[in-house]
Protein backbone atom coordinates (compact mmCIF):
# COMPACT_ATOMS: atom_id res chain seq x y z
CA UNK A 1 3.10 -22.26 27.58
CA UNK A 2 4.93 -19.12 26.16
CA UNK A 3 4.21 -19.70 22.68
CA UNK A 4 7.08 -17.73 20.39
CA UNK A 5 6.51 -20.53 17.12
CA UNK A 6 4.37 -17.60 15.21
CA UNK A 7 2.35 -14.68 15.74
CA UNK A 8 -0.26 -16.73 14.02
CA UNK A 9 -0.67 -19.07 17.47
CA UNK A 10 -2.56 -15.88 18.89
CA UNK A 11 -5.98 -17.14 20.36
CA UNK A 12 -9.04 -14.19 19.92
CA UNK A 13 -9.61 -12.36 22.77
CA UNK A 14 -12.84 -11.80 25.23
CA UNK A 15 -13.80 -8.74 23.35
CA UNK A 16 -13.22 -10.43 19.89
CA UNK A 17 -15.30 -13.77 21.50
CA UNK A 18 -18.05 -11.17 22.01
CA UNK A 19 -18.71 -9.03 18.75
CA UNK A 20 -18.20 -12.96 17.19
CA UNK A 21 -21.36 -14.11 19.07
CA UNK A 22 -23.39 -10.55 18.66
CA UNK A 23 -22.24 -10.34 14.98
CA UNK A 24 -25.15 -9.42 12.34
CA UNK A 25 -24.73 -12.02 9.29
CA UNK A 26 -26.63 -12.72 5.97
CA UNK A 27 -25.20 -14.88 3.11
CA UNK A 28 -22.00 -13.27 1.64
CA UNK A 29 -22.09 -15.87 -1.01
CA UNK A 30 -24.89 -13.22 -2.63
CA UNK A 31 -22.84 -10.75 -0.88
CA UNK A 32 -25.70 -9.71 1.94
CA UNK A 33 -23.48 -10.03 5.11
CA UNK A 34 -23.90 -6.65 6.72
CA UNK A 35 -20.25 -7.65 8.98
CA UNK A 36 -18.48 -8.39 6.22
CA UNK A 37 -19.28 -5.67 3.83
CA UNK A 38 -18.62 -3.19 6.80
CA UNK A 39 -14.77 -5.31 7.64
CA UNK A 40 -14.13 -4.85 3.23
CA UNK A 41 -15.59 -1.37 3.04
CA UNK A 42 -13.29 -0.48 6.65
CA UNK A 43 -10.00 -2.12 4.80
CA UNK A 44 -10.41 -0.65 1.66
CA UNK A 45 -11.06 2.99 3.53
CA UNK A 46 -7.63 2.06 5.54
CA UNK A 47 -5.57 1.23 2.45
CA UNK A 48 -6.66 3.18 0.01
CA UNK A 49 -8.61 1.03 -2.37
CA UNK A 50 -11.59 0.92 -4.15
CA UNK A 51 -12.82 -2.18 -2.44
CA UNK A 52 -12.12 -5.28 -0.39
CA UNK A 53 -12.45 -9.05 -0.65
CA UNK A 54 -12.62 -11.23 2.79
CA UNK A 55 -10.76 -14.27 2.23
CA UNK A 56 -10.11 -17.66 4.30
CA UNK A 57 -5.85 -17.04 4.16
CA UNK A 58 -3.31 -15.05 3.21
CA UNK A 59 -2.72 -18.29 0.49
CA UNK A 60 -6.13 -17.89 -0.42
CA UNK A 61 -6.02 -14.30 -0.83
CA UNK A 62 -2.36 -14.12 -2.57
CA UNK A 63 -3.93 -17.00 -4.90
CA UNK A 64 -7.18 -14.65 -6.05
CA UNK A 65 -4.81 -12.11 -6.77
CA UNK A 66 -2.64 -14.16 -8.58
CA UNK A 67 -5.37 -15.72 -10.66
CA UNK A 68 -6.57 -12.67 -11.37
CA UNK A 69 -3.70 -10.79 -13.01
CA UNK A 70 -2.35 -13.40 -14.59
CA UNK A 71 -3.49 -16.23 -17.32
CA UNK A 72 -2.13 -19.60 -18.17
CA UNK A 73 1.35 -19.43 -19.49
CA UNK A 74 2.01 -16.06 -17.70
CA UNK A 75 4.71 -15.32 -15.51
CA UNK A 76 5.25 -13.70 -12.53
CA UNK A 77 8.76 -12.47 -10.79
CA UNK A 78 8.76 -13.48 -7.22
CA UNK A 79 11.19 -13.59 -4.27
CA UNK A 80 13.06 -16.97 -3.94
CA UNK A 81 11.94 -17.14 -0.05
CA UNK A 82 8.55 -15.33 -0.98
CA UNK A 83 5.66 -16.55 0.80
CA UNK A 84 3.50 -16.87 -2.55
CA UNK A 85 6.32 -18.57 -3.53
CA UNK A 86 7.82 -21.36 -1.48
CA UNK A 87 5.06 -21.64 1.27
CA UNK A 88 1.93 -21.48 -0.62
CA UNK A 89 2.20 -24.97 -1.94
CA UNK A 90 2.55 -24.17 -5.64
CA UNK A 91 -1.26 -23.01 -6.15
CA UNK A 92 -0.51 -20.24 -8.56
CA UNK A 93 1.81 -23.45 -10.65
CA UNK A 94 -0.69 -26.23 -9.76
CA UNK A 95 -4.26 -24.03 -10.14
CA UNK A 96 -3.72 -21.48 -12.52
CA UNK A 97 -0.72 -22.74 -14.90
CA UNK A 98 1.59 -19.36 -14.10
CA UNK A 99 4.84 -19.52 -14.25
CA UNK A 100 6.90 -18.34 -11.02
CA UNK A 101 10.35 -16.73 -11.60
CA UNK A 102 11.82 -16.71 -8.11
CA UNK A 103 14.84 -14.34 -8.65
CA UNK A 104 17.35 -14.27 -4.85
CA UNK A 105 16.55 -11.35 -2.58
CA UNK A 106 19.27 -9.60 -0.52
CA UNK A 107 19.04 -10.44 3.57
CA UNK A 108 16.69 -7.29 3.79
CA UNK A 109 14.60 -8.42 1.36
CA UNK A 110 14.65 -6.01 -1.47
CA UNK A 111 16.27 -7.29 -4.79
CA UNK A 112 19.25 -5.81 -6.62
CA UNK A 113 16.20 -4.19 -9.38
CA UNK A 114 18.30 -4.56 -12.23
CA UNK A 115 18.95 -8.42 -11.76
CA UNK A 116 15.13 -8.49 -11.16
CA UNK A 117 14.33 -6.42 -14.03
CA UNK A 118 16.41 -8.84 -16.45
CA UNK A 119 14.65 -11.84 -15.61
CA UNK A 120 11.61 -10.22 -18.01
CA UNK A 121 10.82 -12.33 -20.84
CA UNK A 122 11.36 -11.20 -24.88
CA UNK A 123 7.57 -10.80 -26.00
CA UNK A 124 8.73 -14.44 -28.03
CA UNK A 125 6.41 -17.19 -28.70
CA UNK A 126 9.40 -19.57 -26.65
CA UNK A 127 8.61 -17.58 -23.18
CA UNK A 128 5.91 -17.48 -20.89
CA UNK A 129 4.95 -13.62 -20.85
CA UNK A 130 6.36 -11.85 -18.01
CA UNK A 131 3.24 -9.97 -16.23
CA UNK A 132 3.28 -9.46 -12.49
CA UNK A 133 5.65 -8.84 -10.13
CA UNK A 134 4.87 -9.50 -6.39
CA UNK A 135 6.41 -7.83 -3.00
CA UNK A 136 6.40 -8.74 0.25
CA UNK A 137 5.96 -6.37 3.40
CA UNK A 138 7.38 -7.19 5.66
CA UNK A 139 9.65 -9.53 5.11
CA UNK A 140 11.24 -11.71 8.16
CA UNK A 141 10.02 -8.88 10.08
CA UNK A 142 11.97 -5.89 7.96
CA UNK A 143 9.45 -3.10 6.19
CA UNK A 144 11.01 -2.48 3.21
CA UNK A 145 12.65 1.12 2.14
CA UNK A 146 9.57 2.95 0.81
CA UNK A 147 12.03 4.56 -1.57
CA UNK A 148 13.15 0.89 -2.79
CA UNK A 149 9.30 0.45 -2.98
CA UNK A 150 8.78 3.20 -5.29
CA UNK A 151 11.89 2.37 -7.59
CA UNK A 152 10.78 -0.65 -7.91
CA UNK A 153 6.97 0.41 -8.75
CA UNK A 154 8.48 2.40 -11.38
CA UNK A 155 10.71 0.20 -13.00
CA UNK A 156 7.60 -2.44 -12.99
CA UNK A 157 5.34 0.37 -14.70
CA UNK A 158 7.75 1.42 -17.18
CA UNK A 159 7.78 -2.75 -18.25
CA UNK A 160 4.43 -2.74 -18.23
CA UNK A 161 4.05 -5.32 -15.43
CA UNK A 162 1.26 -5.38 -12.93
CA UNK A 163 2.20 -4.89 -9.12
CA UNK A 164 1.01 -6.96 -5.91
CA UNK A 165 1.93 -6.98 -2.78
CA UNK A 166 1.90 -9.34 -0.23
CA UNK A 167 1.37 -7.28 2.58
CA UNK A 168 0.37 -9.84 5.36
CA UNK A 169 2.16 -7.78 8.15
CA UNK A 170 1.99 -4.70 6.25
CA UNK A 171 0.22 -3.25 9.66
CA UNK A 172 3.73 -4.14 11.09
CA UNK A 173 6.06 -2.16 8.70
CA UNK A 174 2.66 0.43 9.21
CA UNK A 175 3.48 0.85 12.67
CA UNK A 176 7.22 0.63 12.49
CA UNK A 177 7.94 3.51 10.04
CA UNK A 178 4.70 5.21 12.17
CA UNK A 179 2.74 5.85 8.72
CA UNK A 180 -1.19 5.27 7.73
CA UNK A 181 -0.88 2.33 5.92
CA UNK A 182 -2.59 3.39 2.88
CA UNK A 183 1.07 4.63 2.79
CA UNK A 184 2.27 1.43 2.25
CA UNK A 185 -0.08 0.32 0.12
CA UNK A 186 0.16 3.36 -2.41
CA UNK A 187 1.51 2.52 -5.79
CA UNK A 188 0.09 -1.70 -6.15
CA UNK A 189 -2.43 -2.85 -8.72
CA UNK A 190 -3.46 -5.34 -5.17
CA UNK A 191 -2.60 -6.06 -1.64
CA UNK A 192 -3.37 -8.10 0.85
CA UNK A 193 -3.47 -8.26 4.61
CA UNK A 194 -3.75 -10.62 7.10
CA UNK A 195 -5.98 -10.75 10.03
CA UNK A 196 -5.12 -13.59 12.06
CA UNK A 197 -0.95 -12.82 12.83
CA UNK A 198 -0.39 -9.78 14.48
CA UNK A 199 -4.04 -8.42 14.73
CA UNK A 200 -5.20 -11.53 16.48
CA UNK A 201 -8.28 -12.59 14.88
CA UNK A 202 -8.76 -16.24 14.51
CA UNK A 203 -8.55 -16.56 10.74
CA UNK A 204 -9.31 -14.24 7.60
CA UNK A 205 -7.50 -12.24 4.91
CA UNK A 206 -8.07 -9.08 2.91
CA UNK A 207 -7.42 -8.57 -0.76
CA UNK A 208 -7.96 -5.06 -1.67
CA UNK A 209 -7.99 -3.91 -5.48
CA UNK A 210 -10.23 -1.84 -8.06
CA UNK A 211 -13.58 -2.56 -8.15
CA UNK A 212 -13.39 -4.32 -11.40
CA UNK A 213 -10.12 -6.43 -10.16
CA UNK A 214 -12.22 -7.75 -6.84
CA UNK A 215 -15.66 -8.68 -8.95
CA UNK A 216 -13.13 -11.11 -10.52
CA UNK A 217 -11.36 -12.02 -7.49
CA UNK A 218 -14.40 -12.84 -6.34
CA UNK A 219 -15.13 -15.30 -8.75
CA UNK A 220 -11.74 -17.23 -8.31
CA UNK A 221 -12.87 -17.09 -4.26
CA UNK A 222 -15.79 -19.00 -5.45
CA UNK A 223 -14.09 -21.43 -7.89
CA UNK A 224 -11.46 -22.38 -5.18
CA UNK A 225 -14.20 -22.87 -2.36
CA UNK A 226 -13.80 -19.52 -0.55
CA UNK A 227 -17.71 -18.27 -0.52
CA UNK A 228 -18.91 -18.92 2.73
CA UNK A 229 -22.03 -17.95 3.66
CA UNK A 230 -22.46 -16.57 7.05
CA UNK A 231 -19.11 -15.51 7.39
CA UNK A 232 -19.84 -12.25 9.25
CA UNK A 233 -19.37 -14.32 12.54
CA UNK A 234 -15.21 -14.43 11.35
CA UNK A 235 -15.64 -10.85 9.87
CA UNK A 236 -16.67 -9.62 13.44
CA UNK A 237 -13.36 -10.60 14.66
CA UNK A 238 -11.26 -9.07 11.94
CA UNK A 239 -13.35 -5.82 12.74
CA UNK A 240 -12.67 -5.18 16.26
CA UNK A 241 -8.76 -6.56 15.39
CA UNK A 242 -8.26 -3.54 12.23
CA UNK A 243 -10.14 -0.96 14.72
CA UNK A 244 -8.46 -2.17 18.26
CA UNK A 245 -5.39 -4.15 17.51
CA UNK A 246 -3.28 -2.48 15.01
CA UNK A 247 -1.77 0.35 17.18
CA UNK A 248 -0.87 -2.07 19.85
CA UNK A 249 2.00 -4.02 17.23
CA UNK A 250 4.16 -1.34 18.90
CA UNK A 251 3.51 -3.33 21.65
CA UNK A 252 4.67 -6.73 20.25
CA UNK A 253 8.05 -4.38 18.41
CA UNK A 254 8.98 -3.28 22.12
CA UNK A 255 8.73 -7.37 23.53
CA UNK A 256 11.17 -8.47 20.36
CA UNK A 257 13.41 -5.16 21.46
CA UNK A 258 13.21 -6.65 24.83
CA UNK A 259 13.86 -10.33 23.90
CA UNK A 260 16.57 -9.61 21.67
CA UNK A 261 18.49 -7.09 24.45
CA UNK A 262 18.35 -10.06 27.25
CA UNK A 263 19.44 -13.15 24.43
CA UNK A 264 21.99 -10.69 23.29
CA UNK A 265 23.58 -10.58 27.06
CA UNK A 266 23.65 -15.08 26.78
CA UNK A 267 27.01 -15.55 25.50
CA UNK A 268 26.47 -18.95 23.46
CA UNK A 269 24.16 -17.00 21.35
CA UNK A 270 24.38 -14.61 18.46
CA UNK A 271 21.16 -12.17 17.73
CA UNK A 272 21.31 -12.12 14.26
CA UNK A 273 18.93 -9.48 13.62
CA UNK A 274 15.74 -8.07 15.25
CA UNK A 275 13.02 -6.78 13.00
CA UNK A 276 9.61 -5.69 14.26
CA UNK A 277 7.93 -8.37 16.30
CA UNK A 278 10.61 -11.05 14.73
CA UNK A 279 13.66 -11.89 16.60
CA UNK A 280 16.32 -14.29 14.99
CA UNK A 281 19.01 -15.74 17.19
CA UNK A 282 22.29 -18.00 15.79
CA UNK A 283 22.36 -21.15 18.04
CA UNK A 284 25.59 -23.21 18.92
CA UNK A 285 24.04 -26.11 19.59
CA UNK A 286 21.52 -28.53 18.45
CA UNK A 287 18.80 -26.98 17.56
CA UNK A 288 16.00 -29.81 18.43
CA UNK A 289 17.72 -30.72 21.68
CA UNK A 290 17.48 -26.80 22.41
CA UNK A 291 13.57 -26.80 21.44
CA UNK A 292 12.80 -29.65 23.38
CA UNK A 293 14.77 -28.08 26.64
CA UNK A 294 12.87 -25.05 25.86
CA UNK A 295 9.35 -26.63 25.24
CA UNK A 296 9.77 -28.63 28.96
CA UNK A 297 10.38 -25.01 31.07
CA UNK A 298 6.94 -24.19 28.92
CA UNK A 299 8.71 -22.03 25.74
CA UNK A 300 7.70 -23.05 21.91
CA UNK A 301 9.80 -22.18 19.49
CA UNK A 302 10.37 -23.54 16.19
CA UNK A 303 14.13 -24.77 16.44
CA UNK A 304 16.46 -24.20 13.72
CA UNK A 305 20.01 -23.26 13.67
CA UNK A 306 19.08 -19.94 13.04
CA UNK A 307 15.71 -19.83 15.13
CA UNK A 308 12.89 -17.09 14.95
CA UNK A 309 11.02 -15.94 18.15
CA UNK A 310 8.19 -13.85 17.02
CA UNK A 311 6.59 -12.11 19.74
CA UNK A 312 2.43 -10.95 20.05
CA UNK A 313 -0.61 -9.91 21.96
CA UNK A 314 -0.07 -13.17 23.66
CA UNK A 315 2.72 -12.50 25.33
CA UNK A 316 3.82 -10.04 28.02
CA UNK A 317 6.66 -8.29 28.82
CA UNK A 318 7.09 -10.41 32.20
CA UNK A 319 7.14 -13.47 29.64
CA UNK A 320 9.73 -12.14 27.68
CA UNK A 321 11.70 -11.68 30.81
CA UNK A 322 10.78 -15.10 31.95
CA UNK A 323 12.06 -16.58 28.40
CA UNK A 324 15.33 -15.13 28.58
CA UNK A 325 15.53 -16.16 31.83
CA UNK A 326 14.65 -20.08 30.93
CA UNK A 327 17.32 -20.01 27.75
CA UNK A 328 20.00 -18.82 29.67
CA UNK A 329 19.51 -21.83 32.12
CA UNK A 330 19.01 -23.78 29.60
CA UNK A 331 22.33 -22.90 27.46
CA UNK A 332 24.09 -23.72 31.11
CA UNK A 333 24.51 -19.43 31.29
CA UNK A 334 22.65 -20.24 35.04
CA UNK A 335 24.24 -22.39 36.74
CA UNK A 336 21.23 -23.27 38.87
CA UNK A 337 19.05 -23.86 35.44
CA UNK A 338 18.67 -26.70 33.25
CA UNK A 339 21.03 -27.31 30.94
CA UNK A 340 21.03 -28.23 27.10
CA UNK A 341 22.31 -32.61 27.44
């Protein structure tokens, strides 16, 4: 199976398997896991932060972060489509009482600042008090405009507002704009990273921060079940991925190139947009009928009428050929191929 659903379907590789098995652990609960102090103190090094917090997920992480700059009643501004928004399953609503104000987001992401900027609150005892506002990097694949980035930082500063970023393929936009990514990182109160999507590793998340702001992330890690004790066995993975895997996303950006040059050439469908290791096409046709034709020549995808195929260390340039090759039979483009009933 050619599996294009996520890059998060990656499965760790021998080498990972390895250092996993060999890895030195203690109890990070009391913070004595010699792997997992090494992954936080390597991240923090890498994006330019005082220190590091290993985390179960991305939602986990984003949630700490949340939790930590904001209190009950607060508010944060937030992308309508923003992961910590509409995929995290409310936590920061649900676990922490803050208030999300999703504000609309153009098709590359960014917002239109001053539409952003006027969703602040009046300090009034009728609002919830405006005091975060949260990024993404990429998003559907795009690395946002670092100059949009720093606009946007300083419009946030000069309203006094706190800045995270959720920078889960920030090693992406890294790669793609060929930059350290304490680059991309400059200019946030907090980020985090993910592990487990493009770097491979089986699960884990960073949050990186000020000392002071990960001592209390910590504590929210604790409160929502996140100290695990020998953990170093998971760290070990993220390890090898930050010092192994990150240069290799050109890789995975030169398989979506590849993808979305041979879909482009199928005339039922429309490439709507390419972005890093994210393809999107337009289908014509329905799109579960057109997953399940996919899914029996041995192609996942996650169907929709506009349907992402996100490419990674998984997958091979001879599989991307091999996909384009099955969706053109499969949209009746072959005439020997299957074809969509």
């Amino acid at each position: 199976m050619i599996d294009l659903r996520s890059d998060t379907v990656t499965r760790p590789t021998y080498a990972m398997r390895a250092a996993m098995a060999s890895a030195s652990v203690g109890d990070d609960v009391f913070a004595d896991d010699p792997t997992v102090n090494e992954l936080q103190r390597r991240a923090a090094e890498l994006l330019g932060f005082e220190a590091a917090m290993f985390a179960t997920s991305g939602t986990q992480a984003n949630l700490c972060a949340l939790l930590s700059h904001c209190q009950r009643g607060d508010e944060y501004l937030v992308g309508q489509s923003a992961h910590t928004y509409r995929y995290e399953a409310g936590g920061a609503a649900v676990l922490g009482g803050i208030v999300p104000q999703p504000v609309e987001s153009r098709p590359d992401g960014t917002f239109d600042l001053d539409l952003l900027f006027g969703y602040i609150k009046p300090n009034d005892s009728h609002f919830a008090q405006t005091r975060l506002l949260t990024l993404e990097n990429t998003k559907d694949g795009m690395p946002l405009p670092p100059e949009y980035v720093a606009d946007a930082q300083a419009r946030a500063r000069d309203a006094g507002l706190r800045l995270h970023l959720d920078g889960a393929r920030l090693w992406n936009a890294a790669v793609a704009g060929a930059v350290e990514p304490a680059r991309i990182a400059a200019g946030f109160d907090s980020v985090s990273v993910c592990l487990s999507k493009g770097l491979g590793a089986p699960a884990g998340s960073l949050l990186v921060g000020s000392s002071a702001f990960i001592q209390e992330a910590r504590r929210w890690r604790k409160m929502l079940g996140g100290g695990m004790r020998q953990t170093g066995i998971l760290a070990a993975a993220g390890l090898l991925a930050l010092e192994h895997h990150r240069h290799r996303l050109a890789d995975d950006h030169a398989n979506a190139t590849r993808l979305a040059e041979g879909l482009a050439r199928i005339a039922p469908l429309e490439v709507a947009g390419c972005n890093t290791n994210m393809v999107f096409v337009k289908l014509n046709t329905d799109p579960a009928t057109f997953g399940r034709a996919l899914a029996a020549e041995d192609v996942a995808v996650l169907a929709n009428p506009v349907t992402r195929f996100v490419t990674h260390l998984d997958v091979t340039a001879d599989d991307i050929d091999h996909v384009v090759a099955v969706v053109s039979a499969v949209l009746g483009d072959d005439p020997d191929g299957p074809r969509v009933a």
